[in-house]
PDB file of N, CA and C in Angstrom:
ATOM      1  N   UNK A   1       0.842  -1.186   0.000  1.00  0.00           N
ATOM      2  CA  UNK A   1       0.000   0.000   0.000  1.00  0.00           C
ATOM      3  C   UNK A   1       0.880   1.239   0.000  1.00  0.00           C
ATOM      4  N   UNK A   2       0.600   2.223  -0.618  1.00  0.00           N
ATOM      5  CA  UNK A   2       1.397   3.338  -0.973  1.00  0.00           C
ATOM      6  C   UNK A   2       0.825   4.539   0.056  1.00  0.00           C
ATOM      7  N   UNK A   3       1.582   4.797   1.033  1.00  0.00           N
ATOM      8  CA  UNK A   3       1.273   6.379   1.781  1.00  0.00           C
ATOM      9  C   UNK A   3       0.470   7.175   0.910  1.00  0.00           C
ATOM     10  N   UNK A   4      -0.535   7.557   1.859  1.00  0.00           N
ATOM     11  CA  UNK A   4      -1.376   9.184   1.773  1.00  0.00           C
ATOM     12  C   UNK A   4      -1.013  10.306   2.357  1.00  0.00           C
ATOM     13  N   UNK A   5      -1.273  11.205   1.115  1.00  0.00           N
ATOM     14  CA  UNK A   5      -0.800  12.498   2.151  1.00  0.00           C
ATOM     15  C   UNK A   5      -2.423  13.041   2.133  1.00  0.00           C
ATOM     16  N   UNK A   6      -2.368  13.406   3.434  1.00  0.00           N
ATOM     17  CA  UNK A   6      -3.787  14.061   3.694  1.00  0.00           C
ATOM     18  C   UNK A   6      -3.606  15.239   4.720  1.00  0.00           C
ATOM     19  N   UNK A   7      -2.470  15.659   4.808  1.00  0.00           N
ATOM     20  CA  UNK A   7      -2.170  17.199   5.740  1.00  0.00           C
ATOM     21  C   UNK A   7      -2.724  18.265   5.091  1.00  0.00           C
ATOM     22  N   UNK A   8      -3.273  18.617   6.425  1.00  0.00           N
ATOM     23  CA  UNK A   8      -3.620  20.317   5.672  1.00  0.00           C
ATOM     24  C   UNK A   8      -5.445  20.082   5.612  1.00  0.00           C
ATOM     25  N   UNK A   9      -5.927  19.029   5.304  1.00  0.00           N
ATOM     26  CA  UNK A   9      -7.309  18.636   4.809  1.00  0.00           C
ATOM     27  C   UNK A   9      -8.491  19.177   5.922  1.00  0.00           C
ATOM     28  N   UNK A  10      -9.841  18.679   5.540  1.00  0.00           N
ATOM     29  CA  UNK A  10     -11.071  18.800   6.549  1.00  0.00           C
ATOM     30  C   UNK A  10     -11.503  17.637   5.808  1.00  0.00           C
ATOM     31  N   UNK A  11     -11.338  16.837   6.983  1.00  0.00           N
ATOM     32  CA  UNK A  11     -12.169  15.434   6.360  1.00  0.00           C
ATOM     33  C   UNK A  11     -13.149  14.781   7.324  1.00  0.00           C
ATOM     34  N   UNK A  12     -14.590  15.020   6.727  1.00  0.00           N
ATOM     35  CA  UNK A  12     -15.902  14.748   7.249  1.00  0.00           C
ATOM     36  C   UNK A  12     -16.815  13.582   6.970  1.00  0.00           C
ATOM     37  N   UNK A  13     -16.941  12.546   8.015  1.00  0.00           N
ATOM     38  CA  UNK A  13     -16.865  11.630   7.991  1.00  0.00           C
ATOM     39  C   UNK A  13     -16.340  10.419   6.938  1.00  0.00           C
ATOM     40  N   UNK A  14     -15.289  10.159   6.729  1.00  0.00           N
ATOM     41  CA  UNK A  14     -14.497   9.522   6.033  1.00  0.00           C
ATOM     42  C   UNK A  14     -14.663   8.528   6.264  1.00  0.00           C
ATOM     43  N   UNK A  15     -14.556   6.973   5.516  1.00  0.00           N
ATOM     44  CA  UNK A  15     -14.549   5.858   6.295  1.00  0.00           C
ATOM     45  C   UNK A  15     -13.013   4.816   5.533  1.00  0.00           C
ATOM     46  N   UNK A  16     -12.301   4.855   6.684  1.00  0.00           N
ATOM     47  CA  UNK A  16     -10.947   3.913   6.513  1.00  0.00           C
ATOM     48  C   UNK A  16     -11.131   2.765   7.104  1.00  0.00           C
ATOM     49  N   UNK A  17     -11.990   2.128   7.721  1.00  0.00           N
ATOM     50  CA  UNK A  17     -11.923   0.984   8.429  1.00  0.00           C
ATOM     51  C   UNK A  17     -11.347  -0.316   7.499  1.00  0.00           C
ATOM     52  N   UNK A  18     -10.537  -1.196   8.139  1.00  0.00           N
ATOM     53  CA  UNK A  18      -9.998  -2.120   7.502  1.00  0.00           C
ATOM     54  C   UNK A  18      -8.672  -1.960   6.529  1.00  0.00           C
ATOM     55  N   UNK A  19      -8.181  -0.627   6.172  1.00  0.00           N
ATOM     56  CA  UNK A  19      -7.368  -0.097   5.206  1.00  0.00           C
ATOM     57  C   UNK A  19      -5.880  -0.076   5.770  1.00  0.00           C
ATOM     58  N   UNK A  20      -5.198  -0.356   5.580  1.00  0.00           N
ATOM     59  CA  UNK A  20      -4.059  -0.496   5.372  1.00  0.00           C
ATOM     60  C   UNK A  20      -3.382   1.365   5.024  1.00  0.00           C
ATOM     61  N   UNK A  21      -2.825   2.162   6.142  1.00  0.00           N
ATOM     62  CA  UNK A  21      -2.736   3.388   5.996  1.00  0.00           C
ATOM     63  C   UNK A  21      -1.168   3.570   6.557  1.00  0.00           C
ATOM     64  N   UNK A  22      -0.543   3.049   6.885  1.00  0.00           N
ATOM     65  CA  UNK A  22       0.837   2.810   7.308  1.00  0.00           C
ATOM     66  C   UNK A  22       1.619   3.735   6.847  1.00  0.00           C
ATOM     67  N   UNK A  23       2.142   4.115   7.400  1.00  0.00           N
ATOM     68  CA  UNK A  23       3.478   5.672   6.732  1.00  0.00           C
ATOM     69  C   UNK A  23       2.239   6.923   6.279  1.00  0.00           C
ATOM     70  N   UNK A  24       1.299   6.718   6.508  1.00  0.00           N
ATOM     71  CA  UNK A  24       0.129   8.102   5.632  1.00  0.00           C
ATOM     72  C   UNK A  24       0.490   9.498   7.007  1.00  0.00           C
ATOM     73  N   UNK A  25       0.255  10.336   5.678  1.00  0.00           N
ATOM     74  CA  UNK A  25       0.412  11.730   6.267  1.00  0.00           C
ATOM     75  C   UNK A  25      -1.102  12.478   6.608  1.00  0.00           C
ATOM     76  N   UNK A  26      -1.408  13.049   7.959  1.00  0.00           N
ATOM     77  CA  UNK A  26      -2.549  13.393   8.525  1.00  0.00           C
ATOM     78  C   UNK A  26      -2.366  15.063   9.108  1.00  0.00           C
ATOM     79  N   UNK A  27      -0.838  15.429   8.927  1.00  0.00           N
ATOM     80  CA  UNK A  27      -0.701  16.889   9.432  1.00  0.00           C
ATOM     81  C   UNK A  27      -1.134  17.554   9.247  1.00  0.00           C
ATOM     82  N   UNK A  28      -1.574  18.354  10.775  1.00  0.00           N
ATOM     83  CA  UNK A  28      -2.791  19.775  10.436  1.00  0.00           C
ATOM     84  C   UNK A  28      -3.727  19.459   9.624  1.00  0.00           C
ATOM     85  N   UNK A  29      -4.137  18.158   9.912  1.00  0.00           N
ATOM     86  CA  UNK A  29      -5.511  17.836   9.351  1.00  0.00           C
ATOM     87  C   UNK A  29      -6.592  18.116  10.167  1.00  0.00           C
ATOM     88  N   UNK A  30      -8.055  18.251   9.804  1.00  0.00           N
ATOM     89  CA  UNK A  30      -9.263  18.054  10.810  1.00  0.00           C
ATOM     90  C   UNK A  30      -9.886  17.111  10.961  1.00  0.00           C
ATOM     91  N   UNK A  31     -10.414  15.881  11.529  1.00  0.00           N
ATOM     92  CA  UNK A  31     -10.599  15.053  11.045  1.00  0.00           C
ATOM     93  C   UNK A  31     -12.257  15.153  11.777  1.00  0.00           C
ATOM     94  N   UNK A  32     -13.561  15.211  11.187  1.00  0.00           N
ATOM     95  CA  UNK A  32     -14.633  15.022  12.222  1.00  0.00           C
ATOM     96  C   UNK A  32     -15.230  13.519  11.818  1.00  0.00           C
ATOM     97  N   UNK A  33     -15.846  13.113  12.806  1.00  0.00           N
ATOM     98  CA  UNK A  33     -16.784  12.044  12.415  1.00  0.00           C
ATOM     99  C   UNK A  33     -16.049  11.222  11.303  1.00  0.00           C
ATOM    100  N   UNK A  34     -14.333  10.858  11.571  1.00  0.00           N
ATOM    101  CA  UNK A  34     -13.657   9.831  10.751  1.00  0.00           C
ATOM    102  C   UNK A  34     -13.475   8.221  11.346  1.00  0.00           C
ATOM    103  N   UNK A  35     -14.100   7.826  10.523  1.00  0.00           N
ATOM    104  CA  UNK A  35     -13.507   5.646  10.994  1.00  0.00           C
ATOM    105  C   UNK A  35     -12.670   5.114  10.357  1.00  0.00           C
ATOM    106  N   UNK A  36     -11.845   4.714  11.438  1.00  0.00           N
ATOM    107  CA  UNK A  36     -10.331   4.388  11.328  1.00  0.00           C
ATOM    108  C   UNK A  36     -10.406   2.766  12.105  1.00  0.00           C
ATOM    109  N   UNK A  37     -11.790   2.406  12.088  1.00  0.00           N
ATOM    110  CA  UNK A  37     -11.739   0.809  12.888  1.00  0.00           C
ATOM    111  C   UNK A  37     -11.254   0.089  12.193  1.00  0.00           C
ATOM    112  N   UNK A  38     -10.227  -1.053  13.251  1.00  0.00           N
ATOM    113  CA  UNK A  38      -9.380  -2.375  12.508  1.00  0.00           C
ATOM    114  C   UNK A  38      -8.007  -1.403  11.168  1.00  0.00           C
ATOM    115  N   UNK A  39      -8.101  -0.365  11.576  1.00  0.00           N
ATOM    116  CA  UNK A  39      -7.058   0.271  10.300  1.00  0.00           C
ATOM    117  C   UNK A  39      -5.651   0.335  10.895  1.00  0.00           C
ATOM    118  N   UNK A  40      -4.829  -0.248   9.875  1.00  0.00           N
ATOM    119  CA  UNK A  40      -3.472  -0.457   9.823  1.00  0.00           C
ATOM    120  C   UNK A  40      -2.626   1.223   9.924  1.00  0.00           C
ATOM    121  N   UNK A  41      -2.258   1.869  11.006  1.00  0.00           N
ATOM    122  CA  UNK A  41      -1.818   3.231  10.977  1.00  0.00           C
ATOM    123  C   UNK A  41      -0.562   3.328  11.403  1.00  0.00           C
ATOM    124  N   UNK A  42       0.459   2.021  11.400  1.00  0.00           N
ATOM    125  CA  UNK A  42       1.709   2.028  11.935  1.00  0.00           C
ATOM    126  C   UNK A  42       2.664   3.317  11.377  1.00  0.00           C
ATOM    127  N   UNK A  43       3.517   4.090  11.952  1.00  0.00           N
ATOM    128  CA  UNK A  43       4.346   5.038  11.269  1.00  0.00           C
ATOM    129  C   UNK A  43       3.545   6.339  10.753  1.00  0.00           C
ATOM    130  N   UNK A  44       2.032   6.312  11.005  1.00  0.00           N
ATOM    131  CA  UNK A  44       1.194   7.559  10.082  1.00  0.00           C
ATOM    132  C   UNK A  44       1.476   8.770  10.996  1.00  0.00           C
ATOM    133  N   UNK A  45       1.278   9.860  10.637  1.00  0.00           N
ATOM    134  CA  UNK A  45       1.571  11.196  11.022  1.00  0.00           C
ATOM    135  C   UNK A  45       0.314  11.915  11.440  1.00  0.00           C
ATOM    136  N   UNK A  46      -0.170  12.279  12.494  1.00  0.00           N
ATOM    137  CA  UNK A  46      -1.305  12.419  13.247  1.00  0.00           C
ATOM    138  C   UNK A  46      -0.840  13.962  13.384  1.00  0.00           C
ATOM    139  N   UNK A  47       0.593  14.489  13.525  1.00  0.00           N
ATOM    140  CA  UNK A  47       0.724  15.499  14.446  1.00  0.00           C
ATOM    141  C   UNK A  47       0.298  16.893  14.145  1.00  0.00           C
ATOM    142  N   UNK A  48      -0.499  17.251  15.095  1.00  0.00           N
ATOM    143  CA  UNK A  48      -1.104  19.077  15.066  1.00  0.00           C
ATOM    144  C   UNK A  48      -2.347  18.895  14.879  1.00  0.00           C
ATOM    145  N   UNK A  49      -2.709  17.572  14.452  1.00  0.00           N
ATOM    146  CA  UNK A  49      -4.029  16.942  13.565  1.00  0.00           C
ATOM    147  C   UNK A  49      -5.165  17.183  15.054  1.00  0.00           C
ATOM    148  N   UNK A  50      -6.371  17.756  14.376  1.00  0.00           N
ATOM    149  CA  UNK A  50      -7.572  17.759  15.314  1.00  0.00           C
ATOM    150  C   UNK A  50      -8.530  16.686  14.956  1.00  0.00           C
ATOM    151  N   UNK A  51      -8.620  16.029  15.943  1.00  0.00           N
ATOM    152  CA  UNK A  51      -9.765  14.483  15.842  1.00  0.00           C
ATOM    153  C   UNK A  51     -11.075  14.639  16.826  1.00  0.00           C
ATOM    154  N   UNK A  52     -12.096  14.998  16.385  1.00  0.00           N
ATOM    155  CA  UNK A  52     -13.152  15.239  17.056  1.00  0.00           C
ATOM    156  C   UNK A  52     -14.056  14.242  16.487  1.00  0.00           C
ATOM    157  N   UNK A  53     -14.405  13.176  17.780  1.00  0.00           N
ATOM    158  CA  UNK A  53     -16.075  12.341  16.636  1.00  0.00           C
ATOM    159  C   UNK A  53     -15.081  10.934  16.322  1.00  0.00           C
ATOM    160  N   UNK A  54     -14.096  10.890  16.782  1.00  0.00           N
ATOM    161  CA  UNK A  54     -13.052   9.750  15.565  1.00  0.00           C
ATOM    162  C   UNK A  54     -13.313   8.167  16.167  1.00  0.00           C
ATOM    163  N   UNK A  55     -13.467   7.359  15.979  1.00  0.00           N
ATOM    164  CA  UNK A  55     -13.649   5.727  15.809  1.00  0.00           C
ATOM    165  C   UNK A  55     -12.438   5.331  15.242  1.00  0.00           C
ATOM    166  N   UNK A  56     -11.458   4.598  16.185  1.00  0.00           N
ATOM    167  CA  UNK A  56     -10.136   4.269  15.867  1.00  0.00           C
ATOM    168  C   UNK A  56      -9.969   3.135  16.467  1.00  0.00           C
ATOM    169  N   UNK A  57     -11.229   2.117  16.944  1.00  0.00           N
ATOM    170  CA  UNK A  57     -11.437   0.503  17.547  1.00  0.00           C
ATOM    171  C   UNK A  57     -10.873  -0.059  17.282  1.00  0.00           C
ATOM    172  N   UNK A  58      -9.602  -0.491  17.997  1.00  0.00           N
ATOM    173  CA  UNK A  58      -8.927  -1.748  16.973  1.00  0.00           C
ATOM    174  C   UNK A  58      -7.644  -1.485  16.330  1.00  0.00           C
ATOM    175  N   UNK A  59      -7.839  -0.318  16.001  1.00  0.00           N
ATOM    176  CA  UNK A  59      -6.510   0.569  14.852  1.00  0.00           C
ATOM    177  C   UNK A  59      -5.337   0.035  15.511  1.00  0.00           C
ATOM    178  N   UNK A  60      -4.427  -0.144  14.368  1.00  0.00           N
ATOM    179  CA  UNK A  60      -2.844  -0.429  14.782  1.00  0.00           C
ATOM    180  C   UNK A  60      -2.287   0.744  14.850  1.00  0.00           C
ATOM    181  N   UNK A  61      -1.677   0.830  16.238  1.00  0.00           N
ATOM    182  CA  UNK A  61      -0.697   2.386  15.861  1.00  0.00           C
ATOM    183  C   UNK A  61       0.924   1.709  16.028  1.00  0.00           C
ATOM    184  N   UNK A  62       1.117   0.722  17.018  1.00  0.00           N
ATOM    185  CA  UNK A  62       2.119   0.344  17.157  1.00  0.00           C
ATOM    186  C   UNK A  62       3.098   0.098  16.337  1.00  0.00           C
ATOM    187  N   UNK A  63       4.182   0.513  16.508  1.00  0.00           N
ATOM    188  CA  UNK A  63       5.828  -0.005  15.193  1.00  0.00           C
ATOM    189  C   UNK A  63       5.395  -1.229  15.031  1.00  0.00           C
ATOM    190  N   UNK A  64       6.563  -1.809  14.005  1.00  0.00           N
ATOM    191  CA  UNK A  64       6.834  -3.226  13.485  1.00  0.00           C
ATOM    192  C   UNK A  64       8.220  -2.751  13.067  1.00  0.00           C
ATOM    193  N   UNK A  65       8.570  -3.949  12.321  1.00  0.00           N
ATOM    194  CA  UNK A  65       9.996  -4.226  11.791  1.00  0.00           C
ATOM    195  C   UNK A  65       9.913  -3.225  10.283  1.00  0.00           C
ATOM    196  N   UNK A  66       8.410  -2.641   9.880  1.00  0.00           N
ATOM    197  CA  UNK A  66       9.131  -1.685   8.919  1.00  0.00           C
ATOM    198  C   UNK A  66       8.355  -0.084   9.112  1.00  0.00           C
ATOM    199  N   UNK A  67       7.426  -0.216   9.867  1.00  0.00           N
ATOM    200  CA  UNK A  67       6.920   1.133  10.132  1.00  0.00           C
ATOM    201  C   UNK A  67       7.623   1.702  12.056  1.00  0.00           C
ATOM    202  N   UNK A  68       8.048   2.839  12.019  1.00  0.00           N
ATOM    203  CA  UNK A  68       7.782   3.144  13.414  1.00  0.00           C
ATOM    204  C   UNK A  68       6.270   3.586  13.843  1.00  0.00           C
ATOM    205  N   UNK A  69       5.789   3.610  15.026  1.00  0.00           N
ATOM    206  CA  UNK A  69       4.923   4.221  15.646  1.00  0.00           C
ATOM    207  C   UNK A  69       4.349   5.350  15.630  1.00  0.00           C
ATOM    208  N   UNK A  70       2.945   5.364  15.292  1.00  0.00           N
ATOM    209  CA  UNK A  70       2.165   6.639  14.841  1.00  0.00           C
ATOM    210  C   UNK A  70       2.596   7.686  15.965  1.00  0.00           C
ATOM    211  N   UNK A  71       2.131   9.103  15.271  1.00  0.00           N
ATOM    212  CA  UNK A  71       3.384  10.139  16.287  1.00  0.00           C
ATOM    213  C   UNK A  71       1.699  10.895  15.850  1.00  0.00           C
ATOM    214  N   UNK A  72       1.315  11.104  17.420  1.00  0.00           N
ATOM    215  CA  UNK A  72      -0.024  12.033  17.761  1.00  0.00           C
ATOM    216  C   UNK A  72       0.851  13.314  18.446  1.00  0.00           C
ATOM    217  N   UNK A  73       1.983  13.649  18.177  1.00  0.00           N
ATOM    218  CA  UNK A  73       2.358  14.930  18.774  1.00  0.00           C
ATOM    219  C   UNK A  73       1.909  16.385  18.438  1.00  0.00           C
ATOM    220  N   UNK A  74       1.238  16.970  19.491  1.00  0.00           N
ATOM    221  CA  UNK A  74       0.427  18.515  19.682  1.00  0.00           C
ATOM    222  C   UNK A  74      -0.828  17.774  18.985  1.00  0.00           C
ATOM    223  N   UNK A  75      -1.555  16.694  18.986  1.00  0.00           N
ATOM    224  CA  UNK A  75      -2.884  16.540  18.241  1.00  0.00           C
ATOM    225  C   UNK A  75      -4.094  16.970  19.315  1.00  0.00           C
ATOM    226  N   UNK A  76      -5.274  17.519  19.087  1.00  0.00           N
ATOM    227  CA  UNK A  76      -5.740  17.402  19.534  1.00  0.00           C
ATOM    228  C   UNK A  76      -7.045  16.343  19.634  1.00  0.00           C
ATOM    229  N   UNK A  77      -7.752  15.574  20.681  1.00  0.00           N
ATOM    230  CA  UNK A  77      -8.471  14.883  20.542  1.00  0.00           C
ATOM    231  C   UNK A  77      -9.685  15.209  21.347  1.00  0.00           C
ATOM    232  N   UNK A  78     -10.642  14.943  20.542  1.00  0.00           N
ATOM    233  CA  UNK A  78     -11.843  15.160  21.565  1.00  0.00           C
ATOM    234  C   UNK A  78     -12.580  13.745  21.125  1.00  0.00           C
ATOM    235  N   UNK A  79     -13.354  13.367  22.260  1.00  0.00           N
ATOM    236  CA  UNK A  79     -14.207  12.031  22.059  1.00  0.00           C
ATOM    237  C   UNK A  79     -14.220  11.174  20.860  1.00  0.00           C
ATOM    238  N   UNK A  80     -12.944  10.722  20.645  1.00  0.00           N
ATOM    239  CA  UNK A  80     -11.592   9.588  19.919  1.00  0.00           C
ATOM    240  C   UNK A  80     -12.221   8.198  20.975  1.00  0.00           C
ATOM    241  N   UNK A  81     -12.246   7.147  20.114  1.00  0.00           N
ATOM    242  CA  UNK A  81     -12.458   6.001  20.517  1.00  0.00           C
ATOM    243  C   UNK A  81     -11.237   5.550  19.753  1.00  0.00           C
ATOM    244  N   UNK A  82     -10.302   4.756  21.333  1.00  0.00           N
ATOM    245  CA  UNK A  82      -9.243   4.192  21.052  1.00  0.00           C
ATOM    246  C   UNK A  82      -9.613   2.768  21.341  1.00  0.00           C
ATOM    247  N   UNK A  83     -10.101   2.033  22.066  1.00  0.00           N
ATOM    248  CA  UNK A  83     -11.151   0.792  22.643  1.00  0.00           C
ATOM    249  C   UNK A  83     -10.000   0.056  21.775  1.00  0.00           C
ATOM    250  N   UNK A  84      -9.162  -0.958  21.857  1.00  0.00           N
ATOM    251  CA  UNK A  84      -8.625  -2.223  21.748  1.00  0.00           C
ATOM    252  C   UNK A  84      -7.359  -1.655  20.721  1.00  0.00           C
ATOM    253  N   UNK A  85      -7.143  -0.763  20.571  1.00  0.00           N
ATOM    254  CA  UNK A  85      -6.034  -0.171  19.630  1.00  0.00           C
ATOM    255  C   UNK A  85      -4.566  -0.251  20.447  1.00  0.00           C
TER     256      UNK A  85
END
């Protein structure tokens, strides 16, 4: 799967569940009412990113042997469902 860049965006209710998003770019994004359940987000770029409304059940954020670990640095979150992630 090939990285997304999605920095900078307003993305209203989106649906990623199940997708494979690994290395994707999310900076200074908005994200409302986005599903990210069961989604592969190892190494993705969250940071500055505002998540309000977000469904992230399940989501992989954790490294592996080829992504590092999703980086939520300065993000803000409001009522984000992290539940088994």
């Amino acid at each position: 799967m090939v990285a997304l860049n999605f920095s900078n965006q307003l993305l209203t209710g989106n649906n990623f569940n199940g997708q494979n998003l690994n290395g994707s770019n999310f900076f200074k994004s908005q994200l409302y009412g986005v599903q990210f359940v069961n989604t592969l987000l190892r190494g993705t770029n969250f940071e500055e990113a505002y998540m309000n409304n977000v469904n992230a059940a399940g989501a992989v954020f954790a490294a592996n042997s080829n992504f590092g670990p999703a980086s939520l640095f300065k993000a803000t979150l409001e009522f984000v469902n992290f539940s088994g992630a």
